[in-house]
C-alpha atoms as a PDB file:
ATOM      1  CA  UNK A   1       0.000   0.000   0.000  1.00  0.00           C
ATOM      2  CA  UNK A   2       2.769   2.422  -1.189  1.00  0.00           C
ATOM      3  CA  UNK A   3       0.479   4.739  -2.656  1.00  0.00           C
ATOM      4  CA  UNK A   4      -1.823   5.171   0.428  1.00  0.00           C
ATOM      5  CA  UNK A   5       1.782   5.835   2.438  1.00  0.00           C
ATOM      6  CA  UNK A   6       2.124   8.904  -0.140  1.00  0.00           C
ATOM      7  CA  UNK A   7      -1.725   9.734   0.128  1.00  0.00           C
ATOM      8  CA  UNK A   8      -0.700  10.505   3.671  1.00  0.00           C
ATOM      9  CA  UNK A   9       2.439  12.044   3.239  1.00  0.00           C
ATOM     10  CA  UNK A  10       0.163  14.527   0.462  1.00  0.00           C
ATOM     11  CA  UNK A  11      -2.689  15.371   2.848  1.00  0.00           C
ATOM     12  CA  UNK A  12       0.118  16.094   5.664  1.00  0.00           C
ATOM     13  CA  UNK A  13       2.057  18.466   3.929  1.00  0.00           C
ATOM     14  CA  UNK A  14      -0.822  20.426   2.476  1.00  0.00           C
ATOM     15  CA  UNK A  15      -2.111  20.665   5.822  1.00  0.00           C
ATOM     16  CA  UNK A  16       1.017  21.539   6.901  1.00  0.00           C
ATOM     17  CA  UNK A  17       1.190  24.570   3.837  1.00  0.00           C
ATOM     18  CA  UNK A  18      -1.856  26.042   5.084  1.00  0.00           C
ATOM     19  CA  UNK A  19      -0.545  26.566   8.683  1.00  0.00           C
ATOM     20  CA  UNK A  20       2.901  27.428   7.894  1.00  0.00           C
ATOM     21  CA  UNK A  21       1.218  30.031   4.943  1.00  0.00           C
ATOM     22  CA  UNK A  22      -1.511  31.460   7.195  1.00  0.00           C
ATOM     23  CA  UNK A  23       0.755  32.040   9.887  1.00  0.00           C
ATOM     24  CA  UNK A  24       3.354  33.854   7.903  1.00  0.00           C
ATOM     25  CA  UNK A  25       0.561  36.349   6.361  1.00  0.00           C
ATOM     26  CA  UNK A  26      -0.220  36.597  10.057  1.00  0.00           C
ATOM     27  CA  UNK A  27       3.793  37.569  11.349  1.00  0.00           C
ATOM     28  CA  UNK A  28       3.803  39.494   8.198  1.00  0.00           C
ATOM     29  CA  UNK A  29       1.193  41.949   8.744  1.00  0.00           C
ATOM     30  CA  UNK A  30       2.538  41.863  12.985  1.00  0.00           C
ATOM     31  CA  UNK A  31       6.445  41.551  12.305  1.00  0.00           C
ATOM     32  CA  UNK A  32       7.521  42.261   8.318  1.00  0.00           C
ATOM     33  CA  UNK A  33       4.871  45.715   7.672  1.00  0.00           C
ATOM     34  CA  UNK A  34       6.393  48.033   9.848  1.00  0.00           C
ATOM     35  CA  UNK A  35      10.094  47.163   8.358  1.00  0.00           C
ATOM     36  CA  UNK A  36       8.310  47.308   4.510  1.00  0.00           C
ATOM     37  CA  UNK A  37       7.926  50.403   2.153  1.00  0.00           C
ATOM     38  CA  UNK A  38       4.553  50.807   3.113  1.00  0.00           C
ATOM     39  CA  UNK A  39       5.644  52.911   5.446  1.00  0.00           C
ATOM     40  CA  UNK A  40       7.888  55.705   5.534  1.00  0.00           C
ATOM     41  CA  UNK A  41      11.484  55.159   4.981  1.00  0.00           C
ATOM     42  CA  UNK A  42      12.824  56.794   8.278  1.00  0.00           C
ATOM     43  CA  UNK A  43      10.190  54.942  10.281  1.00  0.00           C
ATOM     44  CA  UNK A  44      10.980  51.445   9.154  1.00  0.00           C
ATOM     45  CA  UNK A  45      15.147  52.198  10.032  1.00  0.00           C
ATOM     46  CA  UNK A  46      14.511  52.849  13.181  1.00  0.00           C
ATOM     47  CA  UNK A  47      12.219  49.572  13.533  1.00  0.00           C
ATOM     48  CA  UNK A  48      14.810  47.273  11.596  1.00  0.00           C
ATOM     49  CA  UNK A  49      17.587  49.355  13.623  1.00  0.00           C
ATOM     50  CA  UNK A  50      15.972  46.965  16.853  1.00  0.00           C
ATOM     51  CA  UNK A  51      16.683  43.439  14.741  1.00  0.00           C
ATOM     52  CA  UNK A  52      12.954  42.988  15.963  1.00  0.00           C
ATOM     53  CA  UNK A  53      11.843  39.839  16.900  1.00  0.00           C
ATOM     54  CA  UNK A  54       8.565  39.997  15.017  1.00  0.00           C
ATOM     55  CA  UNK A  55      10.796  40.718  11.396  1.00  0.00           C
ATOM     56  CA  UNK A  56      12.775  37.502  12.580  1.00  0.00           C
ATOM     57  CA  UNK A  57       9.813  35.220  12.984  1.00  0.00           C
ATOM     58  CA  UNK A  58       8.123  36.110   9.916  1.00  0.00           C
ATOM     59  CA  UNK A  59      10.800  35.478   7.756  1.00  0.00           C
ATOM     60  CA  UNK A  60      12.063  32.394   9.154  1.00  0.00           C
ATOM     61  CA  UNK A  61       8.013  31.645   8.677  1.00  0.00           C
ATOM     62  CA  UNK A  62       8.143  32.142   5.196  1.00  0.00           C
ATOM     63  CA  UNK A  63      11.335  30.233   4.718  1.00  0.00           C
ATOM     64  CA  UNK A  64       9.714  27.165   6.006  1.00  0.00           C
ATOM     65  CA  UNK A  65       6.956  28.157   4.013  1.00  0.00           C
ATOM     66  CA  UNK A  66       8.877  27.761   0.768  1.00  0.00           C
ATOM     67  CA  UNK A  67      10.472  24.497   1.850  1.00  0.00           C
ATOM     68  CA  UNK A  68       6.523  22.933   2.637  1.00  0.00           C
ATOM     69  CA  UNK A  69       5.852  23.976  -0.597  1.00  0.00           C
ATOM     70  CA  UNK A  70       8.297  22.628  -2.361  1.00  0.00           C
ATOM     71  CA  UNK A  71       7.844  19.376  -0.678  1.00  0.00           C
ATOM     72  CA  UNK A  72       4.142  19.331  -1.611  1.00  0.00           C
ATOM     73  CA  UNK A  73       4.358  19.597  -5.418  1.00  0.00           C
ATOM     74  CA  UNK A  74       7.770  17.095  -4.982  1.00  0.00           C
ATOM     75  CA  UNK A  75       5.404  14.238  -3.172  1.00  0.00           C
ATOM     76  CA  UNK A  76       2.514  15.370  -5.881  1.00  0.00           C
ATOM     77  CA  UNK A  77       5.013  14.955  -8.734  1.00  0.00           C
ATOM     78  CA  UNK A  78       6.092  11.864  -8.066  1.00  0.00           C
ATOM     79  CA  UNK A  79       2.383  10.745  -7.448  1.00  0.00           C
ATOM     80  CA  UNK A  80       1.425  11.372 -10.729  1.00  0.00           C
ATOM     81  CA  UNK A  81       4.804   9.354 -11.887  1.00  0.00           C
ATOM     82  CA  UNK A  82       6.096   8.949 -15.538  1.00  0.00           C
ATOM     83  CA  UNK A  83       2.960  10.454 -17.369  1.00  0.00           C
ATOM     84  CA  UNK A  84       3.784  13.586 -15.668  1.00  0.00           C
ATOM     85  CA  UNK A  85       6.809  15.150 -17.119  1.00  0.00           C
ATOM     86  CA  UNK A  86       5.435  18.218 -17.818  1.00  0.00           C
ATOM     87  CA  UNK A  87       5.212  18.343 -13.921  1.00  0.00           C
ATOM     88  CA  UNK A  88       8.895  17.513 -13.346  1.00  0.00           C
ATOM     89  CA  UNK A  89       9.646  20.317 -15.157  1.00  0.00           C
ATOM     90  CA  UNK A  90       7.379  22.580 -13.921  1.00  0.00           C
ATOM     91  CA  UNK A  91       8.784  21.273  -9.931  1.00  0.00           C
ATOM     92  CA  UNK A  92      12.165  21.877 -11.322  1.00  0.00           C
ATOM     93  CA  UNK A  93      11.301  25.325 -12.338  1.00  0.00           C
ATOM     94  CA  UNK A  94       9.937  25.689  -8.269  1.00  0.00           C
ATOM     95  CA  UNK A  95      12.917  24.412  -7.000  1.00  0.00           C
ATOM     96  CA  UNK A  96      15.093  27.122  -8.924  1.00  0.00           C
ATOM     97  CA  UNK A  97      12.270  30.050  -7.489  1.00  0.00           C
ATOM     98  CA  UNK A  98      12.576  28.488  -4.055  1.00  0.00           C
ATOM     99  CA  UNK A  99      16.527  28.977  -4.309  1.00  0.00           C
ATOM    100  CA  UNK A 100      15.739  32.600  -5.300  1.00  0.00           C
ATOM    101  CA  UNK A 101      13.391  32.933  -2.815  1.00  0.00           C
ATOM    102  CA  UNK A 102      15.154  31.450   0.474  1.00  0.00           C
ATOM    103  CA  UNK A 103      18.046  33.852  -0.905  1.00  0.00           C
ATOM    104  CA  UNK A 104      15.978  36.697  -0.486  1.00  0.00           C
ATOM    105  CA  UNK A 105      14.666  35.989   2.485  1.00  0.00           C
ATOM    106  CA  UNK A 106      17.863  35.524   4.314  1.00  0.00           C
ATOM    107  CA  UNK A 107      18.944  38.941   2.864  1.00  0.00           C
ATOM    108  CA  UNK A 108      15.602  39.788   4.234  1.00  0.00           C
ATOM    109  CA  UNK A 109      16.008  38.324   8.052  1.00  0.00           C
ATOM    110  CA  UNK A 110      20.151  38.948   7.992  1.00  0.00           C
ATOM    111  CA  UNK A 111      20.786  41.829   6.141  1.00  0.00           C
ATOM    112  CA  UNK A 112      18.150  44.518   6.339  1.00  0.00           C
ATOM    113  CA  UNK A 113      18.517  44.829  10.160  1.00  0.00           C
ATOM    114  CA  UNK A 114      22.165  45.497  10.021  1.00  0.00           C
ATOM    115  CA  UNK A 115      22.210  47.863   7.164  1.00  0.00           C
ATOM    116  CA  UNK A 116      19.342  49.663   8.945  1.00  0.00           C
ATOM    117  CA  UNK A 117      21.300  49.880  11.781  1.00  0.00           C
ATOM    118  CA  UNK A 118      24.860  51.770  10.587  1.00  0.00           C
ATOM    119  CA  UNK A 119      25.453  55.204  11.446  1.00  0.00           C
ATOM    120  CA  UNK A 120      25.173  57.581   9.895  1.00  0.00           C
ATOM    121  CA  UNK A 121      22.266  55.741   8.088  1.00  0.00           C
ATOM    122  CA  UNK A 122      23.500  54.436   4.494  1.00  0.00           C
ATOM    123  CA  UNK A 123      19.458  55.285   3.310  1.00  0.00           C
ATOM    124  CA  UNK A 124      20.527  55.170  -0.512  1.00  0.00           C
ATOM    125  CA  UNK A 125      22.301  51.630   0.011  1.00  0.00           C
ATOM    126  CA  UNK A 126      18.999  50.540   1.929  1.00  0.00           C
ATOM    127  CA  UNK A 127      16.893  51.289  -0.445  1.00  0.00           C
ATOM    128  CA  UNK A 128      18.960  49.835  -3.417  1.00  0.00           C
ATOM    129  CA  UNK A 129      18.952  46.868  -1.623  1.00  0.00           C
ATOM    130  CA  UNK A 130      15.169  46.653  -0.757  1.00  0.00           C
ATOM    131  CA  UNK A 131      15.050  47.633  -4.660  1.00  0.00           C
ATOM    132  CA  UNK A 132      17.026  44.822  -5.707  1.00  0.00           C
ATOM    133  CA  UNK A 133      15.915  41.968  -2.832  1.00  0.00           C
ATOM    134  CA  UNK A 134      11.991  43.014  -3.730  1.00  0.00           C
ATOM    135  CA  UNK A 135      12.548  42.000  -7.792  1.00  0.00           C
ATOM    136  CA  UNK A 136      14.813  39.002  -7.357  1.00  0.00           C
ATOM    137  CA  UNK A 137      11.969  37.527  -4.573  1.00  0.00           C
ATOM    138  CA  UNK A 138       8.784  38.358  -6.417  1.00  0.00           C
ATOM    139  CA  UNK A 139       9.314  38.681  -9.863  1.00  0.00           C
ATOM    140  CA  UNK A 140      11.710  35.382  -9.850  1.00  0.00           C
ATOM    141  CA  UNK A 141      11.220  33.597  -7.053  1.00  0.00           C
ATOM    142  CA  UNK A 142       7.101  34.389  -6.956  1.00  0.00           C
ATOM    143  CA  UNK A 143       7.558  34.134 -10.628  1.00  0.00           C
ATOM    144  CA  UNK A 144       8.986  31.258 -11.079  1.00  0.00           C
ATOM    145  CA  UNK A 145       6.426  29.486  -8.619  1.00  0.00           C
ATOM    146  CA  UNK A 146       3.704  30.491 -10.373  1.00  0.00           C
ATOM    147  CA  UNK A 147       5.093  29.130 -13.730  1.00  0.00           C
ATOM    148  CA  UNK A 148       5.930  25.856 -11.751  1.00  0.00           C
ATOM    149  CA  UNK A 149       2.515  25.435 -10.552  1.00  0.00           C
ATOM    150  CA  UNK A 150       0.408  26.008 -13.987  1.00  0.00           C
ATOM    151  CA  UNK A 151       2.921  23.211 -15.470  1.00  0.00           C
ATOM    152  CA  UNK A 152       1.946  20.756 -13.074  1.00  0.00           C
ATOM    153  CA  UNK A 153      -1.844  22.089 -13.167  1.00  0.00           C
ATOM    154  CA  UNK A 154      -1.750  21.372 -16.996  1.00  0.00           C
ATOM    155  CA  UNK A 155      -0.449  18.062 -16.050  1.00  0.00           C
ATOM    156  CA  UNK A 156      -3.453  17.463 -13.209  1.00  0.00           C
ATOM    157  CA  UNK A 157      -6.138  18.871 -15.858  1.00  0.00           C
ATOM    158  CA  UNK A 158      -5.717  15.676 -18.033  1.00  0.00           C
ATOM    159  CA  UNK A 159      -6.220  12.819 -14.856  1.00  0.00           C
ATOM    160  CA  UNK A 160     -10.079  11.752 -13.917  1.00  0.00           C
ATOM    161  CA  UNK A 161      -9.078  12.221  -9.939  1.00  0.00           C
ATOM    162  CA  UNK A 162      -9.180  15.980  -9.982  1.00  0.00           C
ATOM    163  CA  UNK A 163     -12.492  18.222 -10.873  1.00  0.00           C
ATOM    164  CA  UNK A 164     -12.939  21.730 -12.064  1.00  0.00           C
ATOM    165  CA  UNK A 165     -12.973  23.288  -9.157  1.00  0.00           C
ATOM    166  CA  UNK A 166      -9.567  22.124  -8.404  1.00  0.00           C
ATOM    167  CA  UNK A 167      -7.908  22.679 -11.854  1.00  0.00           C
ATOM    168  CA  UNK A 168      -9.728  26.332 -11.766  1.00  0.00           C
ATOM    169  CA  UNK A 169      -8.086  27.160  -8.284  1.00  0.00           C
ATOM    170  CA  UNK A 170      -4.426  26.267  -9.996  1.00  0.00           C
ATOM    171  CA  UNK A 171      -4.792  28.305 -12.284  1.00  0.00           C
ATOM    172  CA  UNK A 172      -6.072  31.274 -10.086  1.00  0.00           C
ATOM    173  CA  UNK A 173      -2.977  30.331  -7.840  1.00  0.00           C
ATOM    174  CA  UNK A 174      -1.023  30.906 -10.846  1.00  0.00           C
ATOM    175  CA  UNK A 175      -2.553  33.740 -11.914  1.00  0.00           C
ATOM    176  CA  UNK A 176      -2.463  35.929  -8.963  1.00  0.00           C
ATOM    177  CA  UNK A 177       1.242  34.618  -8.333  1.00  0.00           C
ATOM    178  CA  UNK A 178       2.009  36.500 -11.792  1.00  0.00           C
ATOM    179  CA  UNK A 179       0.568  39.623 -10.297  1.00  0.00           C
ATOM    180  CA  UNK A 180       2.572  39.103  -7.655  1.00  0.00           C
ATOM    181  CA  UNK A 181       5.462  38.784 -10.173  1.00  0.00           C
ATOM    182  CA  UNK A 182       4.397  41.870 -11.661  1.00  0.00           C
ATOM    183  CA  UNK A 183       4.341  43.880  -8.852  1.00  0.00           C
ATOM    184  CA  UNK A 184       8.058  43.368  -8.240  1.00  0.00           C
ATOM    185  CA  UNK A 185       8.721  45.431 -11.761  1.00  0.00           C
ATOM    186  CA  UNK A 186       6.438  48.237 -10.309  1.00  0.00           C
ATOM    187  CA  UNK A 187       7.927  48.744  -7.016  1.00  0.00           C
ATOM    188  CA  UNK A 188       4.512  49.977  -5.605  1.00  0.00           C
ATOM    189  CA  UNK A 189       4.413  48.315  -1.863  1.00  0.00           C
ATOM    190  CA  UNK A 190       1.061  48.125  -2.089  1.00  0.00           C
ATOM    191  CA  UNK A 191       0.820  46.261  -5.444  1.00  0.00           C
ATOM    192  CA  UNK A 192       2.281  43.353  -3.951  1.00  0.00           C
ATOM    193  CA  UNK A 193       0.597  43.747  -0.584  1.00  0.00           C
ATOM    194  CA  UNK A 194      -3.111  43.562  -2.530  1.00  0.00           C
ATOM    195  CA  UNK A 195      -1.960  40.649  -4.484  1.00  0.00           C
ATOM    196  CA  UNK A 196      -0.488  38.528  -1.503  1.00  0.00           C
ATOM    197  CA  UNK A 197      -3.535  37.627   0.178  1.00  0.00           C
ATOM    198  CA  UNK A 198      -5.813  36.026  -2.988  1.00  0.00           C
ATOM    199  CA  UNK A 199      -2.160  34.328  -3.842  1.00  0.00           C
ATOM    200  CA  UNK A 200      -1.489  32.751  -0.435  1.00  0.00           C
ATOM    201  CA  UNK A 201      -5.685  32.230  -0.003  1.00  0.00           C
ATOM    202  CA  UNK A 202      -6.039  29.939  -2.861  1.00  0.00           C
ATOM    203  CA  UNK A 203      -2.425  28.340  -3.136  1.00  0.00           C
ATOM    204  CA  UNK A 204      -3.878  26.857   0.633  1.00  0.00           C
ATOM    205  CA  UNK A 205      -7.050  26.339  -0.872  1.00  0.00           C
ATOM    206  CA  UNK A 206      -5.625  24.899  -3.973  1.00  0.00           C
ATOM    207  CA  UNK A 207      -3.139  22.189  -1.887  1.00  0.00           C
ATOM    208  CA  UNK A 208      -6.251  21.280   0.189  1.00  0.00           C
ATOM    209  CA  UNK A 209      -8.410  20.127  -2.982  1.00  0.00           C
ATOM    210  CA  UNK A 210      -5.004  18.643  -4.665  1.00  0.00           C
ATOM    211  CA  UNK A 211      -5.143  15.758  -1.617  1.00  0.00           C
ATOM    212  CA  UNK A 212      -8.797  15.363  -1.487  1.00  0.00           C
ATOM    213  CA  UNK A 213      -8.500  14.454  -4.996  1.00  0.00           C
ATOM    214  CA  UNK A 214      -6.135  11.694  -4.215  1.00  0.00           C
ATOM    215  CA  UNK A 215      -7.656  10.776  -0.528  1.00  0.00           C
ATOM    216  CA  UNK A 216      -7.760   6.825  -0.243  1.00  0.00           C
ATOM    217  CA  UNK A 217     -11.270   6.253  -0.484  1.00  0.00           C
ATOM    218  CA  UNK A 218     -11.355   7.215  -4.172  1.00  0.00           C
ATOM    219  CA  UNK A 219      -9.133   4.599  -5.282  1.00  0.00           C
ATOM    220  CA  UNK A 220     -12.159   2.321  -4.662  1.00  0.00           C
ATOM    221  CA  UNK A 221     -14.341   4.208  -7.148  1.00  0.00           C
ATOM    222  CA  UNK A 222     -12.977   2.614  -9.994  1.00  0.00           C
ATOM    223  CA  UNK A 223     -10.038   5.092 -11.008  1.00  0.00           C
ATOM    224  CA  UNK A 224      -6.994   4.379 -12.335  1.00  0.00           C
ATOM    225  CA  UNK A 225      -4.032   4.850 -10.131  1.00  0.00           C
ATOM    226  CA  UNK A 226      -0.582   5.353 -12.564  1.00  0.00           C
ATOM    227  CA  UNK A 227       1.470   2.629 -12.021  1.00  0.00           C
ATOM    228  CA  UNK A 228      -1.364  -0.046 -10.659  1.00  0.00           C
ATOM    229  CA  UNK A 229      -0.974  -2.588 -13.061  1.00  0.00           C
END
């Protein structure tokens, strides 16, 4: 009963995304706004200046958040097996945005407090940095992800197990990730603060309905299972 072992493992880990996920929106709006350019430059020095616990906690958060995720569509890939290698690419292309990503975000947890805290304050440094950090982590990183998940939606759109509704909600994850992408060119804090939420909202959503799908009790409904020969 290999497959029900990696039914488990599936339903786990996007369990697992939705708490690690919700929690980080929830440090992030606590621990990462009041360090972010949505507010005013002078204001979030003197927070990061502090190395503040809540900036800490949110960013390790999202750095566990990138590995759940990546072990989520890994488990899902190999689920689907051989048929899928439009998935395996599409996880490949997550893996290289999660390598972007965690990059970020330990310039994020590691490097933003110190440079906010030299004196006198190196503001034009800061800010290139925040620049640079904000398009590498959404427009690649976010980017990337989205692109990742659409290839393996593709993939999931062409197997009995998985409805509309599921299929629909990939695609919504992947189209609000591209927003997200996008709002790394435009540099407008609150272009990526509007498109985090429906991002995160139905990636959890969308990881919930990809293990339903595949919960045991459908493989005695008469549908195939790749590989059950």
């Amino acid at each position: 009963m290999a497959w029900f072992n990696t039914l488990r493992t599936l339903s786990l880990l996007a369990w697992l995304n939705v708490f690690l996920h919700v929690a980080g929106l929830a440090l992030a709006a606590v621990g990462i706004r009041p360090g972010s350019p949505l507010v005013p430059l002078t204001e979030r020095l003197s927070y990061l200046a502090t190395w503040p616990a809540g900036w800490t906690c949110a960013w390790v958060a999202w750095i566990f958040c990138a590995v759940a995720l990546i072990a989520f569509l890994a488990v899902l890939t190999h689920r689907v097996g051989e048929q899928g290698r439009l998935a395996q690419l599409g996880l490949m292309i997550v893996v290289a945005g999660a390598a972007f990503d965690l990059y970020c975000d330990s310039i994020y947890l590691l490097v933003f407090p110190m440079l906010a805290a030299w004196q006198p304050p190196a503001e034009a440094m800061f800010l290139t940095a925040e620049r640079v950090t904000g398009i590498a982590s959404l427009v690649i990183g976010n980017g990337f992800y989205s692109v990742g998940i659409l290839l393996i939606t593709l993939v999931l759109r062409e197997r009995p197990e998985f409805g509309r509704l599921t299929i629909g909600v990939g695609y919504a994850v992947s189209g609000f990730g591209l927003l997200l992408a996008a709002a790394g060119f435009t540099g407008v804090a609150w272009h990526a603060a509007w498109a985090t939420l429906p991002t995160i909202g139905l990636f959890c959503l969308w990881v919930v309905l990809v293990a339903r799908s595949l919960e045991p009790a459908r493989s005695i409904s008469g549908l195939p299972w790749p590989g059950s020969s």
